[in-house]
PDB file of N, CA and C in Angstrom:
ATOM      1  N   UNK A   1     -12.745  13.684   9.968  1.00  0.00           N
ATOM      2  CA  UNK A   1     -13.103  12.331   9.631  1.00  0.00           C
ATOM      3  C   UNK A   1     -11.823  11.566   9.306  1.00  0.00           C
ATOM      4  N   UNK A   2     -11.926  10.285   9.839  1.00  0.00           N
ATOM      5  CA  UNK A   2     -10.371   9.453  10.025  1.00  0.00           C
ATOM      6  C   UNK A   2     -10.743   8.506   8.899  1.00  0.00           C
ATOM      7  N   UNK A   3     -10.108   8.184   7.956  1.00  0.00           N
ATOM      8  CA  UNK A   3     -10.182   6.570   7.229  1.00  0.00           C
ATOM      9  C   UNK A   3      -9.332   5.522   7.826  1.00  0.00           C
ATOM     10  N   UNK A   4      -9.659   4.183   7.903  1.00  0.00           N
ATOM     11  CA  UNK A   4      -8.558   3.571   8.081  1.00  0.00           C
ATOM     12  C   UNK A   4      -8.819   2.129   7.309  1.00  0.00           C
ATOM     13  N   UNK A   5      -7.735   1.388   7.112  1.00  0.00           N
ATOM     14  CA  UNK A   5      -7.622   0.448   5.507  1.00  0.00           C
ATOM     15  C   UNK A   5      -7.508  -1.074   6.920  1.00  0.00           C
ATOM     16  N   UNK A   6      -8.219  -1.611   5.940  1.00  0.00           N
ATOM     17  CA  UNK A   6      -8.414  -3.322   6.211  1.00  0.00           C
ATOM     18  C   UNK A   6      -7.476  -3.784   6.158  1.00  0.00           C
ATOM     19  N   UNK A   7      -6.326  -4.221   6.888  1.00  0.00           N
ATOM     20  CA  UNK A   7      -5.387  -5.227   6.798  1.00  0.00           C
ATOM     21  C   UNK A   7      -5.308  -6.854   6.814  1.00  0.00           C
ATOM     22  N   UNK A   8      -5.012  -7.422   6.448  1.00  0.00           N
ATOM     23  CA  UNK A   8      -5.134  -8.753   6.571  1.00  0.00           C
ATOM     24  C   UNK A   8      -4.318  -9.513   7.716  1.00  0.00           C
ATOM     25  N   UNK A   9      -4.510 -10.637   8.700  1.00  0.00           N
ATOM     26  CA  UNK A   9      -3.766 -10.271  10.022  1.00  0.00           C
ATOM     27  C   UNK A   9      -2.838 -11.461   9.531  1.00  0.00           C
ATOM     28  N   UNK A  10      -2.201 -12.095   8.485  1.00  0.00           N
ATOM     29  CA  UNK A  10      -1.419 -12.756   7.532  1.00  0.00           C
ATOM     30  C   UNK A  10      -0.266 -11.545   7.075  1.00  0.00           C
ATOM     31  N   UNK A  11       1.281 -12.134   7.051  1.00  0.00           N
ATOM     32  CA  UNK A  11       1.432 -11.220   7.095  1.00  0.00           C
ATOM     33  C   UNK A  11       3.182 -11.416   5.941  1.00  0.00           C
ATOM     34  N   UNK A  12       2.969  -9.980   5.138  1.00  0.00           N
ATOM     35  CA  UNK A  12       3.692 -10.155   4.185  1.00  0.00           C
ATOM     36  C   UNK A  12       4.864 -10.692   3.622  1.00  0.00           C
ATOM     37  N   UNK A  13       6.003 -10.783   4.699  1.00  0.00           N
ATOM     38  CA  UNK A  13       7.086 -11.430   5.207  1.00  0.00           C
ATOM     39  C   UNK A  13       6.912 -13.004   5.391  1.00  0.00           C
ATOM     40  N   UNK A  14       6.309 -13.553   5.893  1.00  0.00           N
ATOM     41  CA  UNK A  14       5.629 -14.835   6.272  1.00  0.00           C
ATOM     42  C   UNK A  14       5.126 -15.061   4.888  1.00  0.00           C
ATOM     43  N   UNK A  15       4.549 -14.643   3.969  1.00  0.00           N
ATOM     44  CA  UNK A  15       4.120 -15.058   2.654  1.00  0.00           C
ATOM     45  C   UNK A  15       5.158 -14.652   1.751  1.00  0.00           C
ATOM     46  N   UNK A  16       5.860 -14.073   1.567  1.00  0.00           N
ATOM     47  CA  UNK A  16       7.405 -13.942   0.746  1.00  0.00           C
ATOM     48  C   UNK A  16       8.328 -15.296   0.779  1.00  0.00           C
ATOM     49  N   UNK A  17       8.475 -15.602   2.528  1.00  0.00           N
ATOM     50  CA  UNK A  17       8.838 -16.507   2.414  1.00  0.00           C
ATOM     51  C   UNK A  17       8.672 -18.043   2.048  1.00  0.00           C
ATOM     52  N   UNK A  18       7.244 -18.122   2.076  1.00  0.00           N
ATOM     53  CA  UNK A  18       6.711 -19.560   1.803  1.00  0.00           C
ATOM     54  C   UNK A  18       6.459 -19.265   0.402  1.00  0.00           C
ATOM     55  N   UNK A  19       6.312 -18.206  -0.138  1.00  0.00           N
ATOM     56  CA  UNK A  19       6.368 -18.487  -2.160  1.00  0.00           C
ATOM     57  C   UNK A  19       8.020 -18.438  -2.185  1.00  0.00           C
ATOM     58  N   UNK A  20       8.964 -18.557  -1.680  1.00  0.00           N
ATOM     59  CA  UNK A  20      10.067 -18.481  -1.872  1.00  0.00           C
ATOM     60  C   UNK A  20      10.402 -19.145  -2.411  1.00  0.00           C
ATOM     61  N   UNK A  21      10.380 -20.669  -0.607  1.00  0.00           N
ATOM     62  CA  UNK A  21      10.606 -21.803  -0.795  1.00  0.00           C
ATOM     63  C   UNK A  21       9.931 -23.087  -1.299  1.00  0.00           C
ATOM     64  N   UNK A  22       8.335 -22.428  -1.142  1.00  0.00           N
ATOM     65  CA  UNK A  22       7.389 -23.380  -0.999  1.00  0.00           C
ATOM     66  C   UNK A  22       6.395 -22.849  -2.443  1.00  0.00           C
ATOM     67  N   UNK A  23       6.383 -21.805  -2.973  1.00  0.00           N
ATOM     68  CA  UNK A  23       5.607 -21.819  -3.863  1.00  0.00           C
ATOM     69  C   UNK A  23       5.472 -22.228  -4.805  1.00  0.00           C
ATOM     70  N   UNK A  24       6.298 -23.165  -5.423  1.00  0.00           N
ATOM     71  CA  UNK A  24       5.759 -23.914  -6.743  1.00  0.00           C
ATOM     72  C   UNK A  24       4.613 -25.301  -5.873  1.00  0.00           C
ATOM     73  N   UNK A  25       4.660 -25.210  -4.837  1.00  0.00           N
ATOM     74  CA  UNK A  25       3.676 -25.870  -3.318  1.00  0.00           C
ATOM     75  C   UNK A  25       2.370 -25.197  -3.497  1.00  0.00           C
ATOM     76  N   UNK A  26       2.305 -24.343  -3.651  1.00  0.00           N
ATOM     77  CA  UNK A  26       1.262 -23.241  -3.419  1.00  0.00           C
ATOM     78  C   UNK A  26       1.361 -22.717  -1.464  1.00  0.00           C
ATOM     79  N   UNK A  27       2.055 -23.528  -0.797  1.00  0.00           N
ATOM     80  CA  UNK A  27       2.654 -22.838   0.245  1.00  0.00           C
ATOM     81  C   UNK A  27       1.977 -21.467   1.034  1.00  0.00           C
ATOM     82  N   UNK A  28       2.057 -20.624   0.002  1.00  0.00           N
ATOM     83  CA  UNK A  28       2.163 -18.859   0.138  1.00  0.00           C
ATOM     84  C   UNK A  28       0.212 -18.782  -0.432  1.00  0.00           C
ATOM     85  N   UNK A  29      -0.795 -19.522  -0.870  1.00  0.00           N
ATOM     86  CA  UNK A  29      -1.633 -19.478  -0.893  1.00  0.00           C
ATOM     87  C   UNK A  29      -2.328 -20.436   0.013  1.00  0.00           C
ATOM     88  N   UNK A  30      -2.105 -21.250   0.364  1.00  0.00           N
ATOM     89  CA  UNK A  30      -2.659 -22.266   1.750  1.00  0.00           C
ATOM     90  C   UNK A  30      -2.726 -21.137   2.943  1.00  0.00           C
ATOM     91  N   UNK A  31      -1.528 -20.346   2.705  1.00  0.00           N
ATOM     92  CA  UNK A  31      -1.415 -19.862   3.971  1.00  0.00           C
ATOM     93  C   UNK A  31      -1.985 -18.036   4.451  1.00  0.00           C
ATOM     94  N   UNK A  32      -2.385 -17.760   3.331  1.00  0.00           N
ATOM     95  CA  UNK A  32      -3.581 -16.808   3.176  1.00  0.00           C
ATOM     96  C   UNK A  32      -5.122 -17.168   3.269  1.00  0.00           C
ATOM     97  N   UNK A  33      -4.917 -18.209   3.290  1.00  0.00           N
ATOM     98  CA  UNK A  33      -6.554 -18.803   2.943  1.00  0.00           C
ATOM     99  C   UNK A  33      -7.613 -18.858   1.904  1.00  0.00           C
ATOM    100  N   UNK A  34      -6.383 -19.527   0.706  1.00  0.00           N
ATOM    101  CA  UNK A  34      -7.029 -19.200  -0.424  1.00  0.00           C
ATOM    102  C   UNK A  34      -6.528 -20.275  -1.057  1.00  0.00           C
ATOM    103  N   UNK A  35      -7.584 -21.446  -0.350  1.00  0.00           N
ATOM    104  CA  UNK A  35      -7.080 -22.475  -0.737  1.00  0.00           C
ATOM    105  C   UNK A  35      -7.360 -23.638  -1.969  1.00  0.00           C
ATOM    106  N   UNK A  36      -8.094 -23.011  -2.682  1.00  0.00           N
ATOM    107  CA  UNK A  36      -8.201 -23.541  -4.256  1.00  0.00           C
ATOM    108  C   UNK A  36      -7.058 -23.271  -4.870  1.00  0.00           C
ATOM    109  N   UNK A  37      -6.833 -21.969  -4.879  1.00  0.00           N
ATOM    110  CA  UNK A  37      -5.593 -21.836  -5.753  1.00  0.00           C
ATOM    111  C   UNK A  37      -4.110 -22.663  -5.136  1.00  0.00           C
ATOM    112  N   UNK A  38      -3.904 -22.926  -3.773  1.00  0.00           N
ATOM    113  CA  UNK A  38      -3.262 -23.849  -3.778  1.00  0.00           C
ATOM    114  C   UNK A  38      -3.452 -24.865  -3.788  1.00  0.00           C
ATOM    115  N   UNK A  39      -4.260 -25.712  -4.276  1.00  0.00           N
ATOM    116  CA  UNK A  39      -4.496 -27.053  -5.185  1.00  0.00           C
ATOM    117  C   UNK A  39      -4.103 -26.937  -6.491  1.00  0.00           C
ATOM    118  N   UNK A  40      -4.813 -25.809  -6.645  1.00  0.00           N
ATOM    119  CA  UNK A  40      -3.856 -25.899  -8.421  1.00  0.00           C
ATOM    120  C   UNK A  40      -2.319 -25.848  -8.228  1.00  0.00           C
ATOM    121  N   UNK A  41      -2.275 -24.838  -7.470  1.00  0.00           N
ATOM    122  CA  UNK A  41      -0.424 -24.534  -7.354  1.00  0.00           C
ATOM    123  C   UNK A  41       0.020 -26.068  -7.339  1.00  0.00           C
ATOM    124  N   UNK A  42      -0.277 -27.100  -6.231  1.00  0.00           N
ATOM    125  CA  UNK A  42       0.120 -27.900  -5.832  1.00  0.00           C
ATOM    126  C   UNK A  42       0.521 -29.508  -7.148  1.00  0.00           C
ATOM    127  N   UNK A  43      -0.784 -29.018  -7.272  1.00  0.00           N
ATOM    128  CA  UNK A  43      -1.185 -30.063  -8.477  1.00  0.00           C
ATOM    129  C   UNK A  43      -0.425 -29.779 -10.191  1.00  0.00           C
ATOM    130  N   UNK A  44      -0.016 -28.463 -10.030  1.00  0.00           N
ATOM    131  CA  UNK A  44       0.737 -27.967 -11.441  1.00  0.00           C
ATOM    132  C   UNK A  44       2.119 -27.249 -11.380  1.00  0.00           C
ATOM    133  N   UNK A  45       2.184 -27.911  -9.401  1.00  0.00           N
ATOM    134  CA  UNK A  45       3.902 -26.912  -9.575  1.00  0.00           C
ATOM    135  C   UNK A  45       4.416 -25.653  -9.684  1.00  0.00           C
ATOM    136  N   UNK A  46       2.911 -25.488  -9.255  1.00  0.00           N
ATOM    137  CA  UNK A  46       2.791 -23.473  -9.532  1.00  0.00           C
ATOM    138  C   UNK A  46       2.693 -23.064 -10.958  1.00  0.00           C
ATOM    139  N   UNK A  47       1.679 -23.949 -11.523  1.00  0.00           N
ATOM    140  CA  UNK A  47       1.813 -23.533 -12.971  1.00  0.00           C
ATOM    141  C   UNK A  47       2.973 -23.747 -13.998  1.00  0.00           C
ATOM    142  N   UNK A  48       3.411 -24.571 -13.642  1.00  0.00           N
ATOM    143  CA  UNK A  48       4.484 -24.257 -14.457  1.00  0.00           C
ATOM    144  C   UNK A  48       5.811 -24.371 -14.195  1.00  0.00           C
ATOM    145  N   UNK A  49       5.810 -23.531 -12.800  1.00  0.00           N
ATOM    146  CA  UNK A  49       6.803 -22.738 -12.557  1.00  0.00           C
ATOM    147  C   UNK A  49       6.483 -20.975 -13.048  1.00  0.00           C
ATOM    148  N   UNK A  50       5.761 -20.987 -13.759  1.00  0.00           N
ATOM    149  CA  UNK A  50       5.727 -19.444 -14.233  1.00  0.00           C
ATOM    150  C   UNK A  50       4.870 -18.444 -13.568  1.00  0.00           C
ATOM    151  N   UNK A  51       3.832 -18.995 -12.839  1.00  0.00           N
ATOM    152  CA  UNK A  51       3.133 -18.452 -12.096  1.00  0.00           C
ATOM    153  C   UNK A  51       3.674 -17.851 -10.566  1.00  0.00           C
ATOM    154  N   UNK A  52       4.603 -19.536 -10.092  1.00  0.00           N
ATOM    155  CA  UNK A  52       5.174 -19.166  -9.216  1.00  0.00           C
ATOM    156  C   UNK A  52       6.240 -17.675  -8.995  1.00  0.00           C
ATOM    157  N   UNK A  53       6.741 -17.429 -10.311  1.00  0.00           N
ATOM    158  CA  UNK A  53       7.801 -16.533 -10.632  1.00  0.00           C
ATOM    159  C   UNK A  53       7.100 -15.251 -10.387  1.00  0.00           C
ATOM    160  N   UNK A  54       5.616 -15.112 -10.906  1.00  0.00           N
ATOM    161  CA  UNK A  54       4.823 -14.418 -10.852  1.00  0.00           C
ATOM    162  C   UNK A  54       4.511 -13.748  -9.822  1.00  0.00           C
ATOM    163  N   UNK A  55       4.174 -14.878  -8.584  1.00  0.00           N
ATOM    164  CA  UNK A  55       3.770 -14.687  -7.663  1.00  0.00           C
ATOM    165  C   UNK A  55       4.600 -13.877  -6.696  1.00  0.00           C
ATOM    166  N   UNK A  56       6.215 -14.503  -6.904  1.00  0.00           N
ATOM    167  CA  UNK A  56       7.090 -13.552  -5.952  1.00  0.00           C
ATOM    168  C   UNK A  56       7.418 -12.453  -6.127  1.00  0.00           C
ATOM    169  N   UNK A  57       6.779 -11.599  -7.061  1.00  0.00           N
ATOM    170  CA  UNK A  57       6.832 -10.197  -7.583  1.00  0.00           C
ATOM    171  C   UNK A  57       5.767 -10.056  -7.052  1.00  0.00           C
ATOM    172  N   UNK A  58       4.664 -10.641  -7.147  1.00  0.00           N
ATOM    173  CA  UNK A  58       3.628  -9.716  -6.518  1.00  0.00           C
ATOM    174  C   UNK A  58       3.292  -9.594  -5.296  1.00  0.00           C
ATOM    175  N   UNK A  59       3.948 -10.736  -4.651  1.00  0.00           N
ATOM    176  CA  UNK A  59       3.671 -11.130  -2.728  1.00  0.00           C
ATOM    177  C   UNK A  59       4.841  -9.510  -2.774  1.00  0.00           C
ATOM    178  N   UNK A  60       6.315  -9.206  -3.242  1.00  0.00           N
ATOM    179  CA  UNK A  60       7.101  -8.390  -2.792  1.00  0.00           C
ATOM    180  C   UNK A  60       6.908  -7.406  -3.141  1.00  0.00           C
ATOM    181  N   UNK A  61       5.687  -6.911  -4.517  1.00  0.00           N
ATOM    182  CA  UNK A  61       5.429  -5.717  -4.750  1.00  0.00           C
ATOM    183  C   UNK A  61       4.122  -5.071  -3.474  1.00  0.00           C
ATOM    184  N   UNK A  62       3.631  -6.183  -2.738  1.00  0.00           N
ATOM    185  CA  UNK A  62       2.769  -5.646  -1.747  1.00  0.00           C
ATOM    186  C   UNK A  62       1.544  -5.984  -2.719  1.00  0.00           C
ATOM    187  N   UNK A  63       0.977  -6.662  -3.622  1.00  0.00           N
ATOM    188  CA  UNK A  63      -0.138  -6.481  -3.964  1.00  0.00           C
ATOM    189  C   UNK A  63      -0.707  -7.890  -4.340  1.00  0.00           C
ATOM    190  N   UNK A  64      -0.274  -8.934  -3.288  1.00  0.00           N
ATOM    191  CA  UNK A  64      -0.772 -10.212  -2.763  1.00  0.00           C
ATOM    192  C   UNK A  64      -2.214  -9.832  -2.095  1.00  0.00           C
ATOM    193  N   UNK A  65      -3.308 -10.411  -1.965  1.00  0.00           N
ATOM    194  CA  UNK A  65      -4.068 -10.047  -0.917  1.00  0.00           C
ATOM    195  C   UNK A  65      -4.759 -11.435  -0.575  1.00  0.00           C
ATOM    196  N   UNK A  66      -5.304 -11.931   0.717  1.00  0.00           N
ATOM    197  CA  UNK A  66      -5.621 -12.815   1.219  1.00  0.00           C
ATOM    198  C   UNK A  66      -7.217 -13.650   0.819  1.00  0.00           C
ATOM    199  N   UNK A  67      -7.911 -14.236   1.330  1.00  0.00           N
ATOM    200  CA  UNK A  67      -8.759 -14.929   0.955  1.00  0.00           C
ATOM    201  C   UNK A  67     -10.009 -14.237   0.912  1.00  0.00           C
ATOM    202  N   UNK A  68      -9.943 -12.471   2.062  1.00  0.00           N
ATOM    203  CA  UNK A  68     -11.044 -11.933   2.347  1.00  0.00           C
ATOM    204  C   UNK A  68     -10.982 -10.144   1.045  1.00  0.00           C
ATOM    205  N   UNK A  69      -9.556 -10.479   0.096  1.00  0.00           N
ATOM    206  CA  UNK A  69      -9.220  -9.504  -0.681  1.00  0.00           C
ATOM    207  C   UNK A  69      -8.539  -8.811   0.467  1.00  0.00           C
ATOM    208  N   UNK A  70      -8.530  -8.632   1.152  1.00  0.00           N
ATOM    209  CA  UNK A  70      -7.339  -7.697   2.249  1.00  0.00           C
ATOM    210  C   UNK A  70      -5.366  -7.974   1.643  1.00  0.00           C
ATOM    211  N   UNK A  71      -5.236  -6.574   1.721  1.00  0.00           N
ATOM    212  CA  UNK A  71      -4.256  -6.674   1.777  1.00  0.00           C
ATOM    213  C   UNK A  71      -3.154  -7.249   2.905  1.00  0.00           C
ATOM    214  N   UNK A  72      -1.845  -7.758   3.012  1.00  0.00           N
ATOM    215  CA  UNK A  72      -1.224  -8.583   4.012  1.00  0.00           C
ATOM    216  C   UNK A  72      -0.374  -7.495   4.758  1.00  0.00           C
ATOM    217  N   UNK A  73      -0.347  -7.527   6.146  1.00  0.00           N
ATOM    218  CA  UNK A  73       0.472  -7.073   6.816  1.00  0.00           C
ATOM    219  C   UNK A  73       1.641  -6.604   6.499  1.00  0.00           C
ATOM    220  N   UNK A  74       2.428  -5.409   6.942  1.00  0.00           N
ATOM    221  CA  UNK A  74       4.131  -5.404   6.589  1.00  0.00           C
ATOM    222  C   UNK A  74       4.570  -6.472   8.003  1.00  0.00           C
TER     223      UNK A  74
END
């Protein structure tokens, strides 16, 4: 018996980079499809700024996941 894991066809590199440049934008959540939270991003600057900081640890720790909970592509 084989398992095999849900990927998201968004893809991790491509979202590293738009919370890079673009995530106090919410950028890196528009572009997963998870797009409430980038209204807030948008509307609060990414929180803060602190969220955004947040976020690029977790898009690079691999444990970002997209709008359907899937994890993102390498």
């Amino acid at each position: 018996m084989s398992y095999s894991t849900i990927t998201s066809d968004k893809s991790k590199k491509t979202a590293l980079k738009l919370c890079g440049f673009g995530g106090f934008l919410g950028l890196h959540y528009f572009y997963v499809g998870r797009v409430f939270m980038g209204l807030i991003y948008l509307c609060t600057l990414g929180l803060c700024g602190v969220g955004w900081l947040i976020d690029i640890l977790v898009v690079a720790l691999g444990a970002f996941r997209d709008n359907v909970k899937a994890p993102l592509r390498k």
